[in-house]
Protein backbone atom coordinates (compact mmCIF):
# COMPACT_ATOMS: atom_id res chain seq x y z
CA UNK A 1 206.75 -85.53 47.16
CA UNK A 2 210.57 -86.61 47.17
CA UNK A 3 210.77 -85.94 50.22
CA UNK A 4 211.18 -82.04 49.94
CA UNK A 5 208.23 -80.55 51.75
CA UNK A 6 206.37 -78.02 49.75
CA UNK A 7 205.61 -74.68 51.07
CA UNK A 8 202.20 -73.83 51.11
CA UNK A 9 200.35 -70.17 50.92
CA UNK A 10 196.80 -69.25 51.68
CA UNK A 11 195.41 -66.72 49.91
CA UNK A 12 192.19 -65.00 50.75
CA UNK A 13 189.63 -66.67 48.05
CA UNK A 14 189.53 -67.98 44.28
CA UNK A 15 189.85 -64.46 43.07
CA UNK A 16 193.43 -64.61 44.10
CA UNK A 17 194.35 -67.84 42.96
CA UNK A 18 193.33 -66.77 39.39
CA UNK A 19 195.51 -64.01 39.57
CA UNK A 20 198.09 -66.04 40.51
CA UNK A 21 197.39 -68.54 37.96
CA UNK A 22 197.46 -66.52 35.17
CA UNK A 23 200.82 -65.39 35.69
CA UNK A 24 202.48 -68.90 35.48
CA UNK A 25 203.18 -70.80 32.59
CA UNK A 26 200.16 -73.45 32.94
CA UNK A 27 197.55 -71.39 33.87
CA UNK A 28 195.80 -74.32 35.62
CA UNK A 29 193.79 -74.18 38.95
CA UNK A 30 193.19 -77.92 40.73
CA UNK A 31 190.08 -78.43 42.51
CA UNK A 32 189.37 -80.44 45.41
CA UNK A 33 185.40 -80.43 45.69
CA UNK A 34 185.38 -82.97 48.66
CA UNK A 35 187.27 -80.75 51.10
CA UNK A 36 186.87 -77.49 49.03
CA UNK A 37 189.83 -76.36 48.22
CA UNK A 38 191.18 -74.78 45.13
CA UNK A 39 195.10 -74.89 44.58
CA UNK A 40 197.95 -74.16 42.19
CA UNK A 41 201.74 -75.11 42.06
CA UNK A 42 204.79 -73.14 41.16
CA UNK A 43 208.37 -74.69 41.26
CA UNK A 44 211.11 -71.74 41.43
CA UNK A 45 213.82 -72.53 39.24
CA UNK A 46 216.56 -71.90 41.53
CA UNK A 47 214.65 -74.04 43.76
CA UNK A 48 213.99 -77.55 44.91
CA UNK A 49 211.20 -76.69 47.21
CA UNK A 50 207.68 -76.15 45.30
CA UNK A 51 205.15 -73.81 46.49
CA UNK A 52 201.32 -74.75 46.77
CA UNK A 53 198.75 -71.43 46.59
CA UNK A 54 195.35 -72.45 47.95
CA UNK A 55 192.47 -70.94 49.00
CA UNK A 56 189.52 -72.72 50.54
CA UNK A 57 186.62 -72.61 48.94
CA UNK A 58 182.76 -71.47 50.67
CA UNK A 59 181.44 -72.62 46.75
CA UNK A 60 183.06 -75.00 44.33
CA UNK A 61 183.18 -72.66 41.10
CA UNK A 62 180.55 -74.45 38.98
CA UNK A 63 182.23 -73.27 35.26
CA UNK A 64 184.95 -74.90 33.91
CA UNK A 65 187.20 -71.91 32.92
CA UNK A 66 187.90 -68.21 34.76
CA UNK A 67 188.71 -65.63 32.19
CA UNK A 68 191.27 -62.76 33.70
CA UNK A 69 191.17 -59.44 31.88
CA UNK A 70 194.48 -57.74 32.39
CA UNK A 71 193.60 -54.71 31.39
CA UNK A 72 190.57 -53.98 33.71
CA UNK A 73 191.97 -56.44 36.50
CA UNK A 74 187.98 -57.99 35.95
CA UNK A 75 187.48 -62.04 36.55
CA UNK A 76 184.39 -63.69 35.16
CA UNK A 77 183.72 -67.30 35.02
CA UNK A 78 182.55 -69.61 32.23
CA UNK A 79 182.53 -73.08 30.61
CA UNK A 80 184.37 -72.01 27.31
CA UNK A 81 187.63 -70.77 26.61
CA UNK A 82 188.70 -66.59 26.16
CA UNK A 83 188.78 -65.64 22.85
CA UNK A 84 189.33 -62.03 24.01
CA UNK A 85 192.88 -60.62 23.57
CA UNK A 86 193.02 -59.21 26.81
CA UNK A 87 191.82 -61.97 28.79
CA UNK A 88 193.91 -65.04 29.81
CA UNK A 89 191.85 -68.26 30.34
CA UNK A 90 192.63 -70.42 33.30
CA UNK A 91 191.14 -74.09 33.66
CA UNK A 92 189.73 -75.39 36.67
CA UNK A 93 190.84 -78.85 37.03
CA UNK A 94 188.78 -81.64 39.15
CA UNK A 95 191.23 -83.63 41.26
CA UNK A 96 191.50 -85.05 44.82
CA UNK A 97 194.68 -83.67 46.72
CA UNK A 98 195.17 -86.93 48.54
CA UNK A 99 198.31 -85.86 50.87
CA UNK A 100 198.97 -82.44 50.00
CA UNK A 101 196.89 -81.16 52.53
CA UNK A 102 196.63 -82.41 55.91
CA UNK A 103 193.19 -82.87 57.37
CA UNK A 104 192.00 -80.06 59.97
């Protein structure tokens, strides 16, 4: 990564990193099945130094898409994009995190 080390911030479980997600502009959630972790990025723009959310997973989620209702706080999980106006979809994306996460 350019040699700028990103800061990296456990949170307590996938619940989290949806809320997270939602709130940024690419509501996008990467998933490592392999080591089971779930992760995010956000780079501050008055910032050169990214920040990585993660949680580790117990489960892989096995839908493609978690649907955050802001209204009720509620998460639910699915394979098709929100069409409710109160919900904001957020994709889970399959990767492998390669570097970004040392190995225990």
């Amino acid at each position: 990564m350019s040699g700028v080390e990103p800061l990296r911030i456990e949170v307590s479980g996938i619940d989290e990193l949806v809320r997270i997600a939602s709130t940024l502009h690419a509501s996008v959630i990467n998933v490592d099945e392999e080591r089971k972790i779930a992760f995010t990025f956000l780079m501050p723009i008055a910032s050169l130094t990214p920040i990585i959310y993660f949680a580790r997973l117990d489960e892989v989620p096995g839908k493609r898409f978690a649907h955050l209702n802001r209204i009720t706080g509620g998460i639910r999980f699915s394979d098709e994009v929100s069409a409710e106006p109160n919900e904001v979809s957020v994709i889970f994306i399959r990767v492998k995190a390669g570097e970004l996460f040392p190995q225990p």
